[in-house]
N, C-alpha and C. Protein backbone atom coordinates (compact mmCIF):
# COMPACT_ATOMS: atom_id res chain seq x y z
N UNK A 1 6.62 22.55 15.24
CA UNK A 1 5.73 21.40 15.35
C UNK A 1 6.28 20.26 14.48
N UNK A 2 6.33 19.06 15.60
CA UNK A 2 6.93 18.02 14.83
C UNK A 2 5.77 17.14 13.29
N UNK A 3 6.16 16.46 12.48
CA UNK A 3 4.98 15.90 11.65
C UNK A 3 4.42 14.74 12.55
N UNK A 4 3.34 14.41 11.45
CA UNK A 4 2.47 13.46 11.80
C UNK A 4 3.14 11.93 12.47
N UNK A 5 3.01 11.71 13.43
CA UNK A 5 3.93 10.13 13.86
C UNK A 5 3.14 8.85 14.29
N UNK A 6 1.89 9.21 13.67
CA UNK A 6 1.19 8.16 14.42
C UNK A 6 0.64 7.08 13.52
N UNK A 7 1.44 6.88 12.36
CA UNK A 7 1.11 5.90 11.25
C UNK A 7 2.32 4.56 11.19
N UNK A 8 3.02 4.26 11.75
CA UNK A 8 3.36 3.56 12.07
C UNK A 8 2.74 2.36 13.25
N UNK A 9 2.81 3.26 14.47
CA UNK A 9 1.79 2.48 15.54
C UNK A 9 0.54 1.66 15.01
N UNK A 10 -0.48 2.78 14.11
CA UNK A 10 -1.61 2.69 13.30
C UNK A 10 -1.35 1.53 12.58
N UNK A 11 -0.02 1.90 11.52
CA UNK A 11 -0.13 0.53 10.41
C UNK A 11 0.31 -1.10 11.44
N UNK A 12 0.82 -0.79 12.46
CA UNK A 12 1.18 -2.29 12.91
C UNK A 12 -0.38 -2.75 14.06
N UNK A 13 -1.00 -1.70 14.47
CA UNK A 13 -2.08 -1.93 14.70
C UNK A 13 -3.31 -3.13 13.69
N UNK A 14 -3.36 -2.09 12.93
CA UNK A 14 -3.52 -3.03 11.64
C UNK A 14 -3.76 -3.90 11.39
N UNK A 15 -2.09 -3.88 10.97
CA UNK A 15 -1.77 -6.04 10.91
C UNK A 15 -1.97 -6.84 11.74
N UNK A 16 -2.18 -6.56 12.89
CA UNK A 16 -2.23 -7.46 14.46
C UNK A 16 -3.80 -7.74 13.66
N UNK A 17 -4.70 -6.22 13.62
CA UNK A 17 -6.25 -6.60 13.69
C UNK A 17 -6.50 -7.76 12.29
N UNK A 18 -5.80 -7.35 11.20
CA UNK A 18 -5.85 -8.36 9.96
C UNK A 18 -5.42 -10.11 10.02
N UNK A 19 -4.10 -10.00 11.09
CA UNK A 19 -3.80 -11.24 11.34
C UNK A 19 -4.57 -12.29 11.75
N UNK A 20 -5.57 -11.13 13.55
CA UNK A 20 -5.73 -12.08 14.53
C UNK A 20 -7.08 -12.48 13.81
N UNK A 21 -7.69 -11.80 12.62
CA UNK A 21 -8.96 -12.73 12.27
C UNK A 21 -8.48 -13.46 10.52
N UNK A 22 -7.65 -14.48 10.75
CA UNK A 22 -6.76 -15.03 9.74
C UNK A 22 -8.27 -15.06 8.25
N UNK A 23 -7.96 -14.42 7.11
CA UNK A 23 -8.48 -15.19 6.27
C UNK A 23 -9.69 -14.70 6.14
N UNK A 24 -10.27 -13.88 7.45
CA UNK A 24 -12.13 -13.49 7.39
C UNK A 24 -11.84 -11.75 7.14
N UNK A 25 -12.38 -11.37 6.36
CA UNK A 25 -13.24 -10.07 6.59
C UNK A 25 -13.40 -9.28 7.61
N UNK A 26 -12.92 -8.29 7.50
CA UNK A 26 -12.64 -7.43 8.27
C UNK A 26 -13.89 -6.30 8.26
N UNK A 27 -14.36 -5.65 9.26
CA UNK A 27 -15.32 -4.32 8.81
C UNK A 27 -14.37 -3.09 8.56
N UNK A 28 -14.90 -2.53 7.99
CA UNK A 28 -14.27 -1.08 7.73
C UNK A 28 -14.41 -0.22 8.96
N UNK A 29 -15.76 -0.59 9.89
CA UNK A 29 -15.77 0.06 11.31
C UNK A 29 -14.39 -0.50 11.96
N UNK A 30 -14.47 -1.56 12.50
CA UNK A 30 -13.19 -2.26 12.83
C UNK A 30 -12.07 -1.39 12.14
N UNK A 31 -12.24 -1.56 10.83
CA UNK A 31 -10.56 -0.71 10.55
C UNK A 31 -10.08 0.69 10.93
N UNK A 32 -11.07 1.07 10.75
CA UNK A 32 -11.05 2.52 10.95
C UNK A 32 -10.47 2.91 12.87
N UNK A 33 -11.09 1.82 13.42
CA UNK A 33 -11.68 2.19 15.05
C UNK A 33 -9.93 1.81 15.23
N UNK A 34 -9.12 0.60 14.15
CA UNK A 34 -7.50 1.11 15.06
C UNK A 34 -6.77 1.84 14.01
N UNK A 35 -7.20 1.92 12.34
CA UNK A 35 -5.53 2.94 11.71
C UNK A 35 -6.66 3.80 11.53
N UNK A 36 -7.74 4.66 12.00
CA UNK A 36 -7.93 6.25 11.68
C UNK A 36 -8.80 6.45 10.32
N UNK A 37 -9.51 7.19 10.28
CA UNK A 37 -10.07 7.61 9.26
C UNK A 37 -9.26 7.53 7.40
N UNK A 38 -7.83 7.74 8.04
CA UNK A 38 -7.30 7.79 7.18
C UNK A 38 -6.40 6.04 6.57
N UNK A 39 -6.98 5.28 7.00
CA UNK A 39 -6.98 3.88 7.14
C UNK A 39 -6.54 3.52 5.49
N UNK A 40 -6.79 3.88 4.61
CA UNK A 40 -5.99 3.47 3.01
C UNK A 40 -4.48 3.68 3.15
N UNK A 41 -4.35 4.91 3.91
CA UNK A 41 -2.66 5.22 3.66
C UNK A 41 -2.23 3.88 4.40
N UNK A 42 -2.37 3.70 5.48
CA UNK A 42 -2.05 2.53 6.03
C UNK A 42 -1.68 0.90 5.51
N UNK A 43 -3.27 0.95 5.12
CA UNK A 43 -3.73 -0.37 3.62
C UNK A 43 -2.63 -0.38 2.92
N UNK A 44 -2.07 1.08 2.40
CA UNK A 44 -1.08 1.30 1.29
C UNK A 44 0.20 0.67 1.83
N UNK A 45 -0.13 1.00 3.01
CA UNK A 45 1.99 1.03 3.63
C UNK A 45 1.77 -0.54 4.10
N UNK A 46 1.33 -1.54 4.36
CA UNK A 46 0.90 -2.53 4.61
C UNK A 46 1.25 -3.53 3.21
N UNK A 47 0.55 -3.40 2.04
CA UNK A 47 0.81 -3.13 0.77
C UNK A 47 2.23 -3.21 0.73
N UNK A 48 2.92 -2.11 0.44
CA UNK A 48 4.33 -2.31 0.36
C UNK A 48 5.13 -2.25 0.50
N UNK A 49 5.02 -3.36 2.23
CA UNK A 49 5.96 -3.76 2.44
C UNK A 49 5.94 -5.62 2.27
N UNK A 50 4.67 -5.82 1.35
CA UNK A 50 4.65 -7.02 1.23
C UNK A 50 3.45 -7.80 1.25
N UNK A 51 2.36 -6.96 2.57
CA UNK A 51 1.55 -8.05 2.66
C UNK A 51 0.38 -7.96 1.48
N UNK A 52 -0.21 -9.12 1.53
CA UNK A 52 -1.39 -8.98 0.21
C UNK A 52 -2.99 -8.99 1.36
N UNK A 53 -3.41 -7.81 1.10
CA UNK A 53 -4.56 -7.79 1.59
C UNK A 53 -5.72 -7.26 0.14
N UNK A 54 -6.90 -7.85 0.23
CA UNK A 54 -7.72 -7.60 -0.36
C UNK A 54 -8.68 -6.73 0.25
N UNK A 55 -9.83 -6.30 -0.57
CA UNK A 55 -10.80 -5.24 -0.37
C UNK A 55 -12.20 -5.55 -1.35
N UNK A 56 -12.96 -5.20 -0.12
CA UNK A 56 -14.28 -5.14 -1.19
C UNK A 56 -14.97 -3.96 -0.47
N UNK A 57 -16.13 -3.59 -1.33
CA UNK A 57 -16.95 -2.33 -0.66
C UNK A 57 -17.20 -2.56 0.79
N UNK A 58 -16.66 -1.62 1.64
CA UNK A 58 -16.56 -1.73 3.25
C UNK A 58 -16.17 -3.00 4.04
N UNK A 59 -14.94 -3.59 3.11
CA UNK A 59 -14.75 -4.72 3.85
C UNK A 59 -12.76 -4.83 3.61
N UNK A 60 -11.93 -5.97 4.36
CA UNK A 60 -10.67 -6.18 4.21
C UNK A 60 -10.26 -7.18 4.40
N UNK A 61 -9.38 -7.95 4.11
CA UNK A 61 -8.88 -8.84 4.62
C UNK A 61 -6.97 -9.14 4.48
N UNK A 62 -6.87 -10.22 4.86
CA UNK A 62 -5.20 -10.31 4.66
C UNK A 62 -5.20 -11.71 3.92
N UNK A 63 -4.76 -11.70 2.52
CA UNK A 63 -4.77 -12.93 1.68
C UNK A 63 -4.26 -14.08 2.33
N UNK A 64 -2.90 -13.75 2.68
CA UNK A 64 -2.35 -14.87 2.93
C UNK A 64 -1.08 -14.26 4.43
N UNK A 65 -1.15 -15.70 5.75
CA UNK A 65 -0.94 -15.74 6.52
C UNK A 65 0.51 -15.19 6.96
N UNK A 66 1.17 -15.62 5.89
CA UNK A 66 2.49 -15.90 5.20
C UNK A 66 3.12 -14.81 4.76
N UNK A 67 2.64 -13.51 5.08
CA UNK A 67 3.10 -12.37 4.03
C UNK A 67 4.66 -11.81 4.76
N UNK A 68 5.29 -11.18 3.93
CA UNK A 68 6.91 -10.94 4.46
C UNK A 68 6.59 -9.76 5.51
N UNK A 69 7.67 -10.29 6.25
CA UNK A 69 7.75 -9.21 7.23
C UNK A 69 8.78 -8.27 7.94
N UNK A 70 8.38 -7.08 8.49
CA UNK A 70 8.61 -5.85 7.91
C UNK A 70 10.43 -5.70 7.73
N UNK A 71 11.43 -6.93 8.24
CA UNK A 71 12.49 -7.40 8.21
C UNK A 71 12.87 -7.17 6.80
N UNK A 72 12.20 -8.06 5.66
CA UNK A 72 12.30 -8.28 4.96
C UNK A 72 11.26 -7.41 3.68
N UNK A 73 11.43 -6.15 4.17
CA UNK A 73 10.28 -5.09 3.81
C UNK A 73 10.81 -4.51 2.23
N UNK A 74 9.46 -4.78 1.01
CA UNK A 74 10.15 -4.46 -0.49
C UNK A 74 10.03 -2.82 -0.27
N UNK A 75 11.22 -2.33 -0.61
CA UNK A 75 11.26 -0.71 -1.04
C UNK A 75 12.06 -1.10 -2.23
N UNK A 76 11.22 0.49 -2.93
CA UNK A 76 11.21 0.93 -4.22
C UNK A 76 11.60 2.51 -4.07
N UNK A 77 12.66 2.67 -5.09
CA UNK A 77 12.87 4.22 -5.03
C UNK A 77 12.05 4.67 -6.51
N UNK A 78 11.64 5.76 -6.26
CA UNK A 78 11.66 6.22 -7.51
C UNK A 78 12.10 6.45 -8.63
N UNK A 79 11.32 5.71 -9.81
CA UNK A 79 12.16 5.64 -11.49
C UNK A 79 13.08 4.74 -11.03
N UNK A 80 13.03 3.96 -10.33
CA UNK A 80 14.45 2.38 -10.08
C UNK A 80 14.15 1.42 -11.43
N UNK A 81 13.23 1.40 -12.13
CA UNK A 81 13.15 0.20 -12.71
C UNK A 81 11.69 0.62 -13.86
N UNK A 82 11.71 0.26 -15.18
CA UNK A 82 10.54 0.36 -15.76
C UNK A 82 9.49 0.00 -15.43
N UNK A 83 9.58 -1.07 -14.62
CA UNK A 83 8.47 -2.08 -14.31
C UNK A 83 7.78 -1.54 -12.90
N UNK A 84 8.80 -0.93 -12.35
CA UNK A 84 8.06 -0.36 -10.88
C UNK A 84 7.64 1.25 -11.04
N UNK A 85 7.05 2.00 -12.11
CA UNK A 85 7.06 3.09 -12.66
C UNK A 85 5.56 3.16 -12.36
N UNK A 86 4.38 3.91 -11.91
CA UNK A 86 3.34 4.27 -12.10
C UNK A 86 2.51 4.38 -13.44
N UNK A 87 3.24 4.96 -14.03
CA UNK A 87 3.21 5.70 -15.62
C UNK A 87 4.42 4.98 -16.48
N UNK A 88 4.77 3.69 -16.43
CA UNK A 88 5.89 3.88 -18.17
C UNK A 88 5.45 4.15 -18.93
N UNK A 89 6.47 4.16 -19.63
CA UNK A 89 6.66 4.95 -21.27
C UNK A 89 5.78 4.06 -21.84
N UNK A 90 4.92 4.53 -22.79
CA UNK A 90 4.19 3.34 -23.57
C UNK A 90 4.57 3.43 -25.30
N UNK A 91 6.18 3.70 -25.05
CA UNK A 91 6.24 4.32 -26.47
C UNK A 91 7.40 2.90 -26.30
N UNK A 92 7.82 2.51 -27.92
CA UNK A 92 8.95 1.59 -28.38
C UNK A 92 10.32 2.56 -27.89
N UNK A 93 11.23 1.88 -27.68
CA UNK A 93 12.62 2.66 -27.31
C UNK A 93 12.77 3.60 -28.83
N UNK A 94 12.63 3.00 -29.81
CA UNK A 94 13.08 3.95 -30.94
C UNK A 94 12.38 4.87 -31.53
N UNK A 95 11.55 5.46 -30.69
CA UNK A 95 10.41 6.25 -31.13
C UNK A 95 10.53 7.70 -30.24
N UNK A 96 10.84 8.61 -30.88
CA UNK A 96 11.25 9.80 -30.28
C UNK A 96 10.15 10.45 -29.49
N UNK A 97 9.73 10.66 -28.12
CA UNK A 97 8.47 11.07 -27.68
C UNK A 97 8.17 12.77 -28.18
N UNK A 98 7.15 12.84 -28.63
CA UNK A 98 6.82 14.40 -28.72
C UNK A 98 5.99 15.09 -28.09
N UNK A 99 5.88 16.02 -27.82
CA UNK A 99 5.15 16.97 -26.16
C UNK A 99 4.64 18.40 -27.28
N UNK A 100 3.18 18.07 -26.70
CA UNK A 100 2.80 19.77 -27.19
C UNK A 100 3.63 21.21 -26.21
N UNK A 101 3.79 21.63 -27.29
CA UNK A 101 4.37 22.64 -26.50
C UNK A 101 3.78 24.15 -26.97
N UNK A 102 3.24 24.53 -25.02
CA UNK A 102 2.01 25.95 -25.54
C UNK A 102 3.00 27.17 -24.92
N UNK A 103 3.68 27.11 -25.17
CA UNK A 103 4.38 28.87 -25.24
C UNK A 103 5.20 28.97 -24.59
């Protein structure tokens, strides 16, 4: 069994639905009814590859008209850069990190 392939279609679904109402609020029914229940992963992959969409309780939108596209799509590898890290270090470079260690 092949994996899941239907998040692509989903995420450009999406953007069509975010585009074609420029600037307004989106319902979360609406979102759901084209990327799926699982509609954040989407949000996410939408996200970064550039575009800026906002969120409020059961609602979405797409900030700005203008957002890069998927041509010009930002990828990030993992640990590439301090700044693109989930978690950096919150320690000074000269400060030796120490880890409990249970057995």
């Amino acid at each position: 069994m092949t994996g899941y392939q239907g998040s692509p279609r989903q995420r450009d679904q999406l953007l069509a639905l975010l585009r074609s109402r420029a600037h307004a609020w989106v319902s979360l029914e609406d979102i759901t009814t084209v990327a799926g229940f699982q509609y954040n992963a989407r949000v996410y992959e939408l996200r970064r590859l550039g575009h800026r969409i906002e969120n409020k309780p059961g609602w979405f939108r797409l900030a700005t008209a203008g957002a890069i596209d998927d041509s010009q799509a930002i990828t990030k590898t993992p640990g590439a850069a301090e700044g693109d890290r989930l978690f950096p270090d919150l320690l000074p470079e000269d400060v030796e990190p120490r880890h409990l260690d249970l057995g």
